[in-house]
Protein backbone atom coordinates (compact mmCIF):
# COMPACT_ATOMS: atom_id res chain seq x y z
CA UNK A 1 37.55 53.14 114.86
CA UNK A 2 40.46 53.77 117.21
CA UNK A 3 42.51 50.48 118.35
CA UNK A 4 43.79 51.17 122.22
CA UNK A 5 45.97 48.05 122.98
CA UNK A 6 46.81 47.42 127.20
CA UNK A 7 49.16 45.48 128.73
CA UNK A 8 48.03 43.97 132.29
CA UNK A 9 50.57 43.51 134.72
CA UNK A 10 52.78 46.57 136.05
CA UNK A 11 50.70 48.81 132.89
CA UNK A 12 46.80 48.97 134.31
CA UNK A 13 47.05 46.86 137.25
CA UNK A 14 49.83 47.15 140.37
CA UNK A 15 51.53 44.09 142.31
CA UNK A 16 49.54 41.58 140.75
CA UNK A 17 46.13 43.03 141.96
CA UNK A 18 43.00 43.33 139.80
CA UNK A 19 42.51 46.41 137.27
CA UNK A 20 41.22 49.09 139.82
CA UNK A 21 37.51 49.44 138.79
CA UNK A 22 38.00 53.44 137.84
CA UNK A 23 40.33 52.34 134.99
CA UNK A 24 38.24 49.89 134.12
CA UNK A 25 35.21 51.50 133.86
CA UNK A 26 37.54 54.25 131.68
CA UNK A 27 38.73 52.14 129.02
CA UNK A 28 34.80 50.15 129.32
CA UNK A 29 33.47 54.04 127.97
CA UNK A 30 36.04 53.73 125.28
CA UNK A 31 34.97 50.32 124.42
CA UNK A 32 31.86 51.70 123.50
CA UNK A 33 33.12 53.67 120.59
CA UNK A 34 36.62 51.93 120.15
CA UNK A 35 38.29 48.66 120.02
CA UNK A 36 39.94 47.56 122.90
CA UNK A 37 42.88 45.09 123.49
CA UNK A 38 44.33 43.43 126.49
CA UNK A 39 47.86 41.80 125.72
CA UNK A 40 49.66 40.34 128.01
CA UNK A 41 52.28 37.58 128.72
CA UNK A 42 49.27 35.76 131.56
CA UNK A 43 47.70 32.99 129.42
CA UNK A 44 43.93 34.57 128.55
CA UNK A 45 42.95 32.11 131.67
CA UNK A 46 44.13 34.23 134.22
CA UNK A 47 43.92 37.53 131.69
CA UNK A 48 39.97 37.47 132.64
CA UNK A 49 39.59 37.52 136.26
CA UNK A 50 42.17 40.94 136.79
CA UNK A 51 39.15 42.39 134.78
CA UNK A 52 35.93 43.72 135.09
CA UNK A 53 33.33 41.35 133.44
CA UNK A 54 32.12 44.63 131.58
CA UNK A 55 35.61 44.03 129.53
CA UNK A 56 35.01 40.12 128.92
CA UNK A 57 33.60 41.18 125.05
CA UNK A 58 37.14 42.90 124.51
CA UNK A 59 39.89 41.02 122.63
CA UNK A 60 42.50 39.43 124.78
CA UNK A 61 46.05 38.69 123.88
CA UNK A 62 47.70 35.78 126.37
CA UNK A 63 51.06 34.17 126.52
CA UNK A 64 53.18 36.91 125.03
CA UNK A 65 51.19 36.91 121.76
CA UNK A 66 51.06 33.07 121.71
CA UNK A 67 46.84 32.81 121.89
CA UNK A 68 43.98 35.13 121.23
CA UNK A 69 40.74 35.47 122.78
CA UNK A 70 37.52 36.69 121.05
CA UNK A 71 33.96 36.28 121.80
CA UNK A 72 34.03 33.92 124.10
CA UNK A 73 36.43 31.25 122.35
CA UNK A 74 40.11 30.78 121.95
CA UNK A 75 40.38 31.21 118.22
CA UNK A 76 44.55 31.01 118.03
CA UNK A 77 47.05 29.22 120.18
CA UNK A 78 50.82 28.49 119.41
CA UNK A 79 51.83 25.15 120.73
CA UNK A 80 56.08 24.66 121.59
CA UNK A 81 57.31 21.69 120.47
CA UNK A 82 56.70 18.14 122.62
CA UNK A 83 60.62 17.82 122.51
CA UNK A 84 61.84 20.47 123.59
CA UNK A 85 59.30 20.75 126.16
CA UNK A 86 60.85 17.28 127.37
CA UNK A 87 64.43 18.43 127.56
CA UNK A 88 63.72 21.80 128.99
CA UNK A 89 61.78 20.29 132.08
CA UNK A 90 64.26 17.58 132.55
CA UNK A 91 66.87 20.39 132.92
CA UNK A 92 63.85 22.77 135.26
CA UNK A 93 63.46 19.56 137.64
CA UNK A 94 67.65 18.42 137.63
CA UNK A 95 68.52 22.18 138.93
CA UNK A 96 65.53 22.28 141.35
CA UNK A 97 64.00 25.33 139.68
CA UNK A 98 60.17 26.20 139.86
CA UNK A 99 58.19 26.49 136.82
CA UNK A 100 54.96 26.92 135.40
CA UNK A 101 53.26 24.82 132.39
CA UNK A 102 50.61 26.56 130.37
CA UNK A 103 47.95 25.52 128.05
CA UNK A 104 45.07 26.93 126.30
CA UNK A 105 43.10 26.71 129.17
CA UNK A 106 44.28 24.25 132.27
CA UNK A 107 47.99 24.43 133.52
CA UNK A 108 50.15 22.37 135.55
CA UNK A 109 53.33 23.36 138.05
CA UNK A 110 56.75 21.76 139.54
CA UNK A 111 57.35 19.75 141.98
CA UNK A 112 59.41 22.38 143.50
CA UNK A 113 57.22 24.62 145.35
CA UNK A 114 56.86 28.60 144.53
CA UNK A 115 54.63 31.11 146.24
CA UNK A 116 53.52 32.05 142.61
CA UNK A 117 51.99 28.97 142.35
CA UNK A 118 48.91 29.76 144.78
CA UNK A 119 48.83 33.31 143.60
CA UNK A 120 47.90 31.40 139.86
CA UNK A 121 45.83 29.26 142.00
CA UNK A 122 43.96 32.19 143.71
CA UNK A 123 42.94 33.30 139.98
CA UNK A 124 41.80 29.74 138.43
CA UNK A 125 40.56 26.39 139.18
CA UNK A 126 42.08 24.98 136.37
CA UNK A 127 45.54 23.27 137.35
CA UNK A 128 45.84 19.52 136.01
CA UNK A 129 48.89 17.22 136.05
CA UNK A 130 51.85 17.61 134.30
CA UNK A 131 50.92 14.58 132.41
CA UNK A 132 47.69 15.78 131.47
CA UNK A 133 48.76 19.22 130.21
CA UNK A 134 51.96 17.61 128.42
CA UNK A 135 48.77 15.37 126.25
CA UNK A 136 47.35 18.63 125.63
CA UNK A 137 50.18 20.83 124.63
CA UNK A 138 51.45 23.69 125.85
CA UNK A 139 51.45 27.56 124.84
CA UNK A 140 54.20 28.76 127.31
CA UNK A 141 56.50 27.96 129.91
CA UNK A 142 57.12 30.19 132.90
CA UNK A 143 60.31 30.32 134.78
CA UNK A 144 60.11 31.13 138.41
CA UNK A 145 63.84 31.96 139.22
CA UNK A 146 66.58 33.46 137.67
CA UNK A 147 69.01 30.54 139.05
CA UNK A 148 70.98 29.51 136.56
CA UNK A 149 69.27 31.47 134.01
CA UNK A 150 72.45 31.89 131.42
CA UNK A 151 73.19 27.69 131.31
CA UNK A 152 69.06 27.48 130.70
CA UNK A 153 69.25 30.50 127.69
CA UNK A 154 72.30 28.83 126.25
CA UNK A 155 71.25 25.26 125.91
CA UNK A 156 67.80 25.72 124.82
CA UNK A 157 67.86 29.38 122.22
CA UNK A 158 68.40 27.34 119.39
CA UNK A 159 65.43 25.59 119.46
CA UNK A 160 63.48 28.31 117.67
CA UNK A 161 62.22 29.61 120.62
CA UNK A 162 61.12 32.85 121.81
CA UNK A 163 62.32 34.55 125.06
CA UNK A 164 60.62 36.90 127.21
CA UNK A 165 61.74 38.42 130.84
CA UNK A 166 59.57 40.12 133.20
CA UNK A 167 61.38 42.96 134.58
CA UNK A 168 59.95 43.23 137.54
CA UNK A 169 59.96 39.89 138.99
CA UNK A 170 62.77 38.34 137.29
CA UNK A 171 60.61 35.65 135.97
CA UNK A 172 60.95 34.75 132.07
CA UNK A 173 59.38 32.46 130.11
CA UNK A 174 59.39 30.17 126.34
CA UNK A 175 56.99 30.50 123.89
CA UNK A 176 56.96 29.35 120.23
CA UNK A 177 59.80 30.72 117.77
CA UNK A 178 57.98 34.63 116.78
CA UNK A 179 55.62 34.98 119.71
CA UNK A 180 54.90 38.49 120.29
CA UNK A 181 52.57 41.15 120.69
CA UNK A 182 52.70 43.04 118.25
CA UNK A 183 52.94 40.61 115.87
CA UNK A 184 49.60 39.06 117.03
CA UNK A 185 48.76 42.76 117.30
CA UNK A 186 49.38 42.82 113.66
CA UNK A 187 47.56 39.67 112.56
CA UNK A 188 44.08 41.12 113.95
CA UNK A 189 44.14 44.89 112.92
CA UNK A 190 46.34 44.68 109.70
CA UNK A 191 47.86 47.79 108.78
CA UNK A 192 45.47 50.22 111.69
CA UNK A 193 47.11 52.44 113.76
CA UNK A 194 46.76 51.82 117.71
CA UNK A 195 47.41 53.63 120.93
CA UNK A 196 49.61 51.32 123.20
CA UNK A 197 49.86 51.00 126.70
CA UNK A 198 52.96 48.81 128.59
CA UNK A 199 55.77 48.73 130.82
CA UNK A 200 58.03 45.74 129.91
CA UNK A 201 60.61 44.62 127.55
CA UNK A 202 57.66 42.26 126.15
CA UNK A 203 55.93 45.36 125.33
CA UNK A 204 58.32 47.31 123.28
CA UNK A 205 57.87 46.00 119.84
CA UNK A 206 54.12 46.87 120.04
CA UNK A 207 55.17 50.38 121.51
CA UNK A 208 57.89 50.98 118.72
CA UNK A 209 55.62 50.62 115.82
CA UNK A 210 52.27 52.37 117.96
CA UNK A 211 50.85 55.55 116.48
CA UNK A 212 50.73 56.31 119.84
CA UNK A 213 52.65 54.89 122.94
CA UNK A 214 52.18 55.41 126.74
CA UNK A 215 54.84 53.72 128.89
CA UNK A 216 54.30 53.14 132.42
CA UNK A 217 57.86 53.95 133.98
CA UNK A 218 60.55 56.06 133.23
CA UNK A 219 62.26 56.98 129.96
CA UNK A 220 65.84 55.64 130.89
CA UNK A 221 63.69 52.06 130.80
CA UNK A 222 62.09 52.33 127.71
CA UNK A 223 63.24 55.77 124.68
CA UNK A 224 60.85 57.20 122.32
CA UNK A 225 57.35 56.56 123.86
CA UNK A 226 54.50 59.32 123.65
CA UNK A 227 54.00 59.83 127.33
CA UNK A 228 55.63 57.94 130.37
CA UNK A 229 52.93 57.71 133.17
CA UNK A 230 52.38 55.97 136.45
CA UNK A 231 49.46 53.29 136.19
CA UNK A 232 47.22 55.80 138.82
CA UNK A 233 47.55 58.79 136.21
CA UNK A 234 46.24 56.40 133.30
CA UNK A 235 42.36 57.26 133.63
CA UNK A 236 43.34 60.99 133.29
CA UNK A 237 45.19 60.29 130.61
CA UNK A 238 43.09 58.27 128.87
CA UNK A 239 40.76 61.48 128.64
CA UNK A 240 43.56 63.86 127.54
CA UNK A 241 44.70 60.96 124.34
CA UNK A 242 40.81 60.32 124.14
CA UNK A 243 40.22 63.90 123.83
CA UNK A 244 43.01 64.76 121.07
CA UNK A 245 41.92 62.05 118.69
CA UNK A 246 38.67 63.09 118.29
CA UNK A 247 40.27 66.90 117.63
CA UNK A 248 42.71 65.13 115.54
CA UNK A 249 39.36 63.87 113.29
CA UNK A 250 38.13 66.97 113.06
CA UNK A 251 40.59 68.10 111.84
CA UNK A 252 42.67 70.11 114.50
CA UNK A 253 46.27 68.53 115.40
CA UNK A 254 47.48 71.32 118.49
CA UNK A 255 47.89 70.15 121.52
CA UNK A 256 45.09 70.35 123.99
């Protein structure tokens, strides 16, 4: 069975929108014959909704690799540490800059105020105190502003943490020490191959080791993929990769 792996934002779905329903109904006719993965560096929470509920059965990758959804339940999640997590928001709230807290399922945000924040809330019903989420433990923290950026990195690397920036936005967040996709990847399909969709510096690892990798952008941004696509070509090339695997089992490898 063929592995296809997406990720969400700035890959299948534009400006923060939800997946336009003609690529989701595409990759819900692969489902039918292959397995299909969302990863993405969204928390599974607000994975779901950019969806169709068609897709909900799929396996979902949140928080950069850091939890994994499957059939209906949450059956991994990466905690940071309760320390660190201390020092790093002391620093977030003495420089005034906006965050977001994330946990396996409810999340919590700053004091100072972002316009992300009711975007998140737009998608989920789920935000709790920061006290609340803190008892819970958290899978990732999200960094709404690149404002002193290099004095945040430099205090707070060592702390066997991994890093992540969104190239788009700016944004970057923490996650546990090893977070990633394709490492997660890795954990649930062994040694498969997979086809790999992304666009984002979180999504090169996965790309570099796919049997197959389609990144959304150009080449000077990312060397070496498969094909480089805009996210409205995706459906028709879903068909042409769709079309030469099945050749590719029967035993003919030209180019279609």
């Amino acid at each position: 069975m063929t592995t296809y792996v997406f990720d969400i934002d700035g890959t299948i779905s534009k400006n923060g929108l939800k997946v336009h329903p003609v690529i989701c109904n595409r990759i819900s006719e692969l489902a039918e014959k292959s397995k299909v993965i969302f990863a993405s560096a969204r928390p599974v929470r607000d994975m779901l909704p950019m969806v169709s509920e068609a897709l909900h059965s799929s396996i979902f990758i949140g928080c950069n690799g850091g939890m994994v959804w499957k059939s209906g339940k949450i059956i991994l999640s990466h905690n940071l540490k309760s320390d660190f997590i201390c020092r790093l928001l002391f620093t977030l709230n003495d420089l005034s800059i906006p965050y977001v807290l994330d946990g396996e399922w409810n999340y919590s945000v700053s004091i100072k105020p972002h316009p992300f924040h009711n975007y998140i809330r737009s998608l989920s019903d789920k935000e709790v105190p920061e006290k609340d989420i803190l008892n819970e433990g958290i899978t990732k923290v999200l960094i709404l502003s690149g404002d002193h950026k290099q004095l945040i990195l430099n205090r707070f690397l060592s702390d066997n943490v991994s890093v992540h920036t969104h190239r788009n936005d700016g944004f970057y967040d923490f996650t546990p020490e090893g977070n990633n996709k394709y490492k997660t990847i890795k954990e649930l399909i062994g040694e498969e191959d997979f086809i790999a969709f992304g666009n984002d510096q979180n999504d090169f690892t996965m790309l570099q080791h796919a049997e197959v990798s389609v990144f959304v952008g150009d080449s000077s941004d990312f060397e070496g993929a498969t094909y480089y696509t805009s996210t409205d070509y995706i459906p028709t090339l879903l068909n042409h990769i769709d079309k030469k695997n099945i050749s590719k089992k029967e035993g003919s490898y030209g180019l279609l």
